[in-house]
C-alpha atoms as a PDB file:
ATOM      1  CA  UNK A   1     163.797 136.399 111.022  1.00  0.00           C
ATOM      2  CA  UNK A   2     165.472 139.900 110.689  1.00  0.00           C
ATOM      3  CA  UNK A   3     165.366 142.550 113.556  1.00  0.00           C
ATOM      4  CA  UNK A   4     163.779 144.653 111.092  1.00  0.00           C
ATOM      5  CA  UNK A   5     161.310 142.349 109.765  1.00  0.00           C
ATOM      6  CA  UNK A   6     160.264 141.546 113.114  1.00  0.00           C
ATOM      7  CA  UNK A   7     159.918 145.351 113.485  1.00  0.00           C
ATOM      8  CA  UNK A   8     157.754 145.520 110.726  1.00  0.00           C
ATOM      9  CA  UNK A   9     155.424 142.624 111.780  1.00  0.00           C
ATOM     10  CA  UNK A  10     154.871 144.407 115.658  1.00  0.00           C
ATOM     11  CA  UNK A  11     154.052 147.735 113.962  1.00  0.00           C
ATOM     12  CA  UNK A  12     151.871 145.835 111.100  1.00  0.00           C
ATOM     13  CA  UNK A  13     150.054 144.380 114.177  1.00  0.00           C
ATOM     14  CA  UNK A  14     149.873 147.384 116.147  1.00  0.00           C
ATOM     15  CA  UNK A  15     148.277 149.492 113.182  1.00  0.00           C
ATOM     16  CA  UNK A  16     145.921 146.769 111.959  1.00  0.00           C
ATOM     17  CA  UNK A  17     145.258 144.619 108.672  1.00  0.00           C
ATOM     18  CA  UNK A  18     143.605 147.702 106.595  1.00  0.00           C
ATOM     19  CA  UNK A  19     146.400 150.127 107.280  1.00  0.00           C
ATOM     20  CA  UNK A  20     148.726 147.014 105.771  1.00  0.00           C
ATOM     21  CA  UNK A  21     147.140 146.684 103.084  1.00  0.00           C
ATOM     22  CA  UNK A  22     147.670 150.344 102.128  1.00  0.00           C
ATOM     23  CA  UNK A  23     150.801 150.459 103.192  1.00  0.00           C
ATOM     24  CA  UNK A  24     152.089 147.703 101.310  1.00  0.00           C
ATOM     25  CA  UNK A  25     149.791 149.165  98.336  1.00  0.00           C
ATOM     26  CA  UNK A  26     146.669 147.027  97.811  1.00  0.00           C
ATOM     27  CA  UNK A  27     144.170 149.361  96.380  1.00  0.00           C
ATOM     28  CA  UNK A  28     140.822 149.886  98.503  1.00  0.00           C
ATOM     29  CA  UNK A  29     137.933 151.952  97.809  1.00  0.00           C
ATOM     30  CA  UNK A  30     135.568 152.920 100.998  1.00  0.00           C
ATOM     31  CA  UNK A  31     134.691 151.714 104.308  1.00  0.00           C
ATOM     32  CA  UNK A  32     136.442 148.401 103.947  1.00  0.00           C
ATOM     33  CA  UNK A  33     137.267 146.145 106.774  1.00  0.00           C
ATOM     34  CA  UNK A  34     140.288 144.077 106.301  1.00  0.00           C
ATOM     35  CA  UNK A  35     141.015 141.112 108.829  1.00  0.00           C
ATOM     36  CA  UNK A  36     144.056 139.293 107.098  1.00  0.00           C
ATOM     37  CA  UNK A  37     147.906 140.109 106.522  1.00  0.00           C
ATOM     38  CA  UNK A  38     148.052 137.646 103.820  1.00  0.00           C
ATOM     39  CA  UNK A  39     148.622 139.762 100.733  1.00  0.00           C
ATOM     40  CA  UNK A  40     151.131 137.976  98.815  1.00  0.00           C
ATOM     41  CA  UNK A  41     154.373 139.065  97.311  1.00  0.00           C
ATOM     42  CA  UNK A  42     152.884 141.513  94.812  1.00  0.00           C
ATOM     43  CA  UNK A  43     149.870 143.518  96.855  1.00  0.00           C
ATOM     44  CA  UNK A  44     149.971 146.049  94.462  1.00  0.00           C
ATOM     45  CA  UNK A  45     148.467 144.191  91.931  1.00  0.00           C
ATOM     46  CA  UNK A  46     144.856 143.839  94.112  1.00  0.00           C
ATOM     47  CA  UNK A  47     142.280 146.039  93.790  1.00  0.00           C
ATOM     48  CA  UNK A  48     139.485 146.147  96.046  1.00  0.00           C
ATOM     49  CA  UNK A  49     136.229 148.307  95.882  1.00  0.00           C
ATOM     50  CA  UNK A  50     134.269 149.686  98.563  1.00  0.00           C
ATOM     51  CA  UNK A  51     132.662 148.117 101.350  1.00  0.00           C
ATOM     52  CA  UNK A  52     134.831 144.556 101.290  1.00  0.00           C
ATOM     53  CA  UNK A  53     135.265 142.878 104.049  1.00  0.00           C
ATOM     54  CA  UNK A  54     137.208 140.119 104.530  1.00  0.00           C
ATOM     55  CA  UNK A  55     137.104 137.783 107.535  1.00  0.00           C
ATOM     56  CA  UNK A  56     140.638 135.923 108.963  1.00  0.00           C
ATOM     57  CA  UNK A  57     143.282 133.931 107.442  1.00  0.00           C
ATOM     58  CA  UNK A  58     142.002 135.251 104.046  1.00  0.00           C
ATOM     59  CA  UNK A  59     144.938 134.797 101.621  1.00  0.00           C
ATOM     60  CA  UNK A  60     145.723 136.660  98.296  1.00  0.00           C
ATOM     61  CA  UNK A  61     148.031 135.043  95.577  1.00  0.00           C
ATOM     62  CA  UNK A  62     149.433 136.957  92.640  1.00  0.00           C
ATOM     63  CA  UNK A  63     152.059 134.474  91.484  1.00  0.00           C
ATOM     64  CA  UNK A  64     152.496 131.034  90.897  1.00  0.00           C
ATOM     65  CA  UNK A  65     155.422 129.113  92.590  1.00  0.00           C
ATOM     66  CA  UNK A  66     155.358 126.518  90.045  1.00  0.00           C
ATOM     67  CA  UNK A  67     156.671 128.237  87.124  1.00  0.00           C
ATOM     68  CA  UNK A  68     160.148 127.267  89.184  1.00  0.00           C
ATOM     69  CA  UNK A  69     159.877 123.683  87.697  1.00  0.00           C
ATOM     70  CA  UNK A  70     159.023 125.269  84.368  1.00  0.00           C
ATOM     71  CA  UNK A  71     162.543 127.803  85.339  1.00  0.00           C
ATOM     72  CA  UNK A  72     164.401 124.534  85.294  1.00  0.00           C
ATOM     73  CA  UNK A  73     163.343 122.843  82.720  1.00  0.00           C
ATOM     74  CA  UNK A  74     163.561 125.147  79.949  1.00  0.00           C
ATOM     75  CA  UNK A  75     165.862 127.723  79.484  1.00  0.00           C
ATOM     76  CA  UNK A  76     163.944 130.400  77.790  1.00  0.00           C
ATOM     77  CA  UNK A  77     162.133 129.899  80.872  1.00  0.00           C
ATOM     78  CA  UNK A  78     165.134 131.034  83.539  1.00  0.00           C
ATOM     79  CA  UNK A  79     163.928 134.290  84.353  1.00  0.00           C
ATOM     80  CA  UNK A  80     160.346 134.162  83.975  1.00  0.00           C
ATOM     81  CA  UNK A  81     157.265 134.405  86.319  1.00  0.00           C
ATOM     82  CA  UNK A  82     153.741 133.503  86.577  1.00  0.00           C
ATOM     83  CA  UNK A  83     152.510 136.824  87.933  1.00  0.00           C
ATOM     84  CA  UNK A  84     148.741 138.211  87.988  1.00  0.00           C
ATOM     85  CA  UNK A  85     146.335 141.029  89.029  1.00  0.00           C
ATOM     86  CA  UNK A  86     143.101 140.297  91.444  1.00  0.00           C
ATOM     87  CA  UNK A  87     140.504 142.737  91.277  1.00  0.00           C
ATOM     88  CA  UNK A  88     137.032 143.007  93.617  1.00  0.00           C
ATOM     89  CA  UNK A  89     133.815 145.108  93.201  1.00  0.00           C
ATOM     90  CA  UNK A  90     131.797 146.549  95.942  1.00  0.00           C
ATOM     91  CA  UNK A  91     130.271 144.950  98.309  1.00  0.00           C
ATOM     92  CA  UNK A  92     131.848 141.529  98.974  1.00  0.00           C
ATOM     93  CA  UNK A  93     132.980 139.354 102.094  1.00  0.00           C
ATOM     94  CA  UNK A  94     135.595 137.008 101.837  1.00  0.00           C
ATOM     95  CA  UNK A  95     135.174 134.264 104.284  1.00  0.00           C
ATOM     96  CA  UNK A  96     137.480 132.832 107.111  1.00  0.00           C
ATOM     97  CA  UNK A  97     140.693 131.153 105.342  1.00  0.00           C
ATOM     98  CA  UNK A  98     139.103 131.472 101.890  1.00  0.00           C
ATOM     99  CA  UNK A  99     142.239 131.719  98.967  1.00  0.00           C
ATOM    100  CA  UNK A 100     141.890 134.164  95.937  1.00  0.00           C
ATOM    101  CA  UNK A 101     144.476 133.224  93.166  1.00  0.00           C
ATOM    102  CA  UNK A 102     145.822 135.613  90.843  1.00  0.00           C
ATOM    103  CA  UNK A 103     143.773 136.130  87.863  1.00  0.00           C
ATOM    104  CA  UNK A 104     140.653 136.415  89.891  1.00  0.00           C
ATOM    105  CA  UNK A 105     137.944 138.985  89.128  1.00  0.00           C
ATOM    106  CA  UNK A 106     135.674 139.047  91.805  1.00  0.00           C
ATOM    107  CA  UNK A 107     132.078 141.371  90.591  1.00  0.00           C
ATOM    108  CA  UNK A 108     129.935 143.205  93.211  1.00  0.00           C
ATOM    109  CA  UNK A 109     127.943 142.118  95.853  1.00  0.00           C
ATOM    110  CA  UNK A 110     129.272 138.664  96.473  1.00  0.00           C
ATOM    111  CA  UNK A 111     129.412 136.590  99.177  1.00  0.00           C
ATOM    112  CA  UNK A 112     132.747 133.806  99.319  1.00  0.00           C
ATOM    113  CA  UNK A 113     132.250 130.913 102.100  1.00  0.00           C
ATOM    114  CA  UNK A 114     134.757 130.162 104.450  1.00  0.00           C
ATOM    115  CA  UNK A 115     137.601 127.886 102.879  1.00  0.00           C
ATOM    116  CA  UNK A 116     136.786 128.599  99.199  1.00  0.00           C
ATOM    117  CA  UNK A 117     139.262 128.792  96.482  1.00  0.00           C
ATOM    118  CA  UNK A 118     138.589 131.541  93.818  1.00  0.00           C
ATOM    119  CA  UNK A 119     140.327 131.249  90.208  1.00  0.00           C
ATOM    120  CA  UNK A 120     138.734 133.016  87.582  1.00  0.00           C
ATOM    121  CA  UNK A 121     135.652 135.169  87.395  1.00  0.00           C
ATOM    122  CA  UNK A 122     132.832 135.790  89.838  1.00  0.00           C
ATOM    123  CA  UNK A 123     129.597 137.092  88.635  1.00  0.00           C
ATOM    124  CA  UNK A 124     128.150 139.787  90.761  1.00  0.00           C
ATOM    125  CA  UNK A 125     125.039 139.321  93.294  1.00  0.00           C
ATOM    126  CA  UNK A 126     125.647 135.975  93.825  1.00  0.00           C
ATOM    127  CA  UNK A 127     127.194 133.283  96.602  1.00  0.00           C
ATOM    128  CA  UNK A 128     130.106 131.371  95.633  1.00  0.00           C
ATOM    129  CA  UNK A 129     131.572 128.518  98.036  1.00  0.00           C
ATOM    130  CA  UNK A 130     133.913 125.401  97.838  1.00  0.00           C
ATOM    131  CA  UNK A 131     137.523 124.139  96.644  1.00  0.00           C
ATOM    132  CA  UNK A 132     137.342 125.271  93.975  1.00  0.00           C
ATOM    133  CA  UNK A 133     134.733 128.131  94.722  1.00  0.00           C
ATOM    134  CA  UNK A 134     131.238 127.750  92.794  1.00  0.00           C
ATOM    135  CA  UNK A 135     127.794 129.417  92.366  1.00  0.00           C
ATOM    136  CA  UNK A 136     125.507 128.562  94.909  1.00  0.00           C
ATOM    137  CA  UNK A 137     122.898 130.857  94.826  1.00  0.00           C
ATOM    138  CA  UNK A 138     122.139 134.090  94.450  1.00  0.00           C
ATOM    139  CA  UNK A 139     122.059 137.435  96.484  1.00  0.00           C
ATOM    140  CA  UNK A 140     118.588 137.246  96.577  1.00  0.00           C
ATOM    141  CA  UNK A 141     118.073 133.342  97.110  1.00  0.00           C
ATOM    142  CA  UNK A 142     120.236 134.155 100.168  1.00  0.00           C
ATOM    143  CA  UNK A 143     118.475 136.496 101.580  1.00  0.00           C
ATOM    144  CA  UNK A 144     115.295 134.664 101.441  1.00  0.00           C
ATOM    145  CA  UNK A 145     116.898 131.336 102.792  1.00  0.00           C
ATOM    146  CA  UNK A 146     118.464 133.134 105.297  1.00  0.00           C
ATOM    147  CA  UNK A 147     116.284 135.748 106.195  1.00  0.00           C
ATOM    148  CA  UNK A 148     114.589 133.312 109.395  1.00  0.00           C
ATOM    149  CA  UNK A 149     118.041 133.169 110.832  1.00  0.00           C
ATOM    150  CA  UNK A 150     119.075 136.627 111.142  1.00  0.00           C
ATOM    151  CA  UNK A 151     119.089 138.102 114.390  1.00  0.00           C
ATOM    152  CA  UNK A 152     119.569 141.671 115.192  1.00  0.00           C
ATOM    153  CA  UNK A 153     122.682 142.086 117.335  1.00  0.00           C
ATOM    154  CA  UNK A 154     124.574 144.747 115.653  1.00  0.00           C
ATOM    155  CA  UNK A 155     125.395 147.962 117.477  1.00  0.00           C
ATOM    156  CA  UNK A 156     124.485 145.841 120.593  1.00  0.00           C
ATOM    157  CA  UNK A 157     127.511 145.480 123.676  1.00  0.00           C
ATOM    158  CA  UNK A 158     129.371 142.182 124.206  1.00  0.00           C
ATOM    159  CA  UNK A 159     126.426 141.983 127.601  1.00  0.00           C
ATOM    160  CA  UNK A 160     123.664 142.683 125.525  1.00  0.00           C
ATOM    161  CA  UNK A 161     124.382 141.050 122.648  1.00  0.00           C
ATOM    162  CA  UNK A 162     124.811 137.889 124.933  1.00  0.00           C
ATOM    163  CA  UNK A 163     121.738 138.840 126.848  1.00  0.00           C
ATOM    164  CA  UNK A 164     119.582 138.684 123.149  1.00  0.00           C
ATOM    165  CA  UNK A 165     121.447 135.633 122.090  1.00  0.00           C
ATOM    166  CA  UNK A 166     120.274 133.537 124.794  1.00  0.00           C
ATOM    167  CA  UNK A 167     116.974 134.695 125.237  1.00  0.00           C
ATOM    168  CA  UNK A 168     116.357 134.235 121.360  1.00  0.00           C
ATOM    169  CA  UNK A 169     117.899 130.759 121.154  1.00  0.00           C
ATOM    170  CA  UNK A 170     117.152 129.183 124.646  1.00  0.00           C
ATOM    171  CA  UNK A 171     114.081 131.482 125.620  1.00  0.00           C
ATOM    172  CA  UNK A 172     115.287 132.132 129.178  1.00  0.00           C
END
């Protein structure tokens, strides 16, 4: 690694994932809350809307290596790339280590598990999950399935929040 890319990578670090992002031109609308470095070799082609979130180890791929067998191969071929734009609504989280390939169009108010693979479109208000990523359920089926399990820690310290926690699942 290069002095200077080694720089790059302290200050990168220092600032934080969403001022990366910007800085190496992804497109964001408001209030969103980046966790990953992973933007690929062309961040300028994502576009992100407000209020995305993503979680760590999220990745984002706008090319496709293989088109170097195809470079090979054919000669009409030599200096061509497999290149794409991914674009997100409002309103989404991108779970831990979850993929998005280019070509991906991800609507509003969407919720991607951990690990999932996204290719293609996602429809908005709905939960997508899985290698590769499909519908589970929607927005609404969510909320009522989950609804039991939600607990109300936000806003609370690191003491309280552990205080809540194990009075609400080991009533101490």
């Amino acid at each position: 690694m290069r002095l200077v890319d080694l720089f790059n990578l302290v200050i990168a670090r220092i600032n934080g994932p969403t001022k990366f992002a910007i800085k190496n031109g992804v497109s964001l609308g408001d209030n969103c809350k980046i966790r990953t470095f992973n933007f690929g070799s062309e961040p300028y082609l994502i576009k992100m809307g407000s209020n995305v979130s993503t979680a760590r180890g999220v990745s984002f791929v706008n090319h496709d290596g293989g088109v170097e067998v195809l470079r090979n191969l054919y000669n009409e071929f030599k200096d061509a790339d497999l290149i794409g734009t991914i674009e997100i609504g409002d309103n989404v989280f991108i779970g831990l280590n979850s993929t998005v390939l280019y070509g991906s169009k991800i609507g509003s108010n969407v919720i991607i598990g951990s690990h999932s693979i996204v290719k293609g479109e996602l429809k908005s208000n709905s939960v997508y999950a899985g290698v590769p990523a499909k519908y589970i359920c929607s927005i609404n089926e969510y909320r009522e399935k989950n609804s039991k399990n939600i607990v109300r820690t936000k806003g609370l310290t690191n003491s309280e929040k552990k205080k809540y926690l194990l009075n609400h699942f080991f009533d101490n």
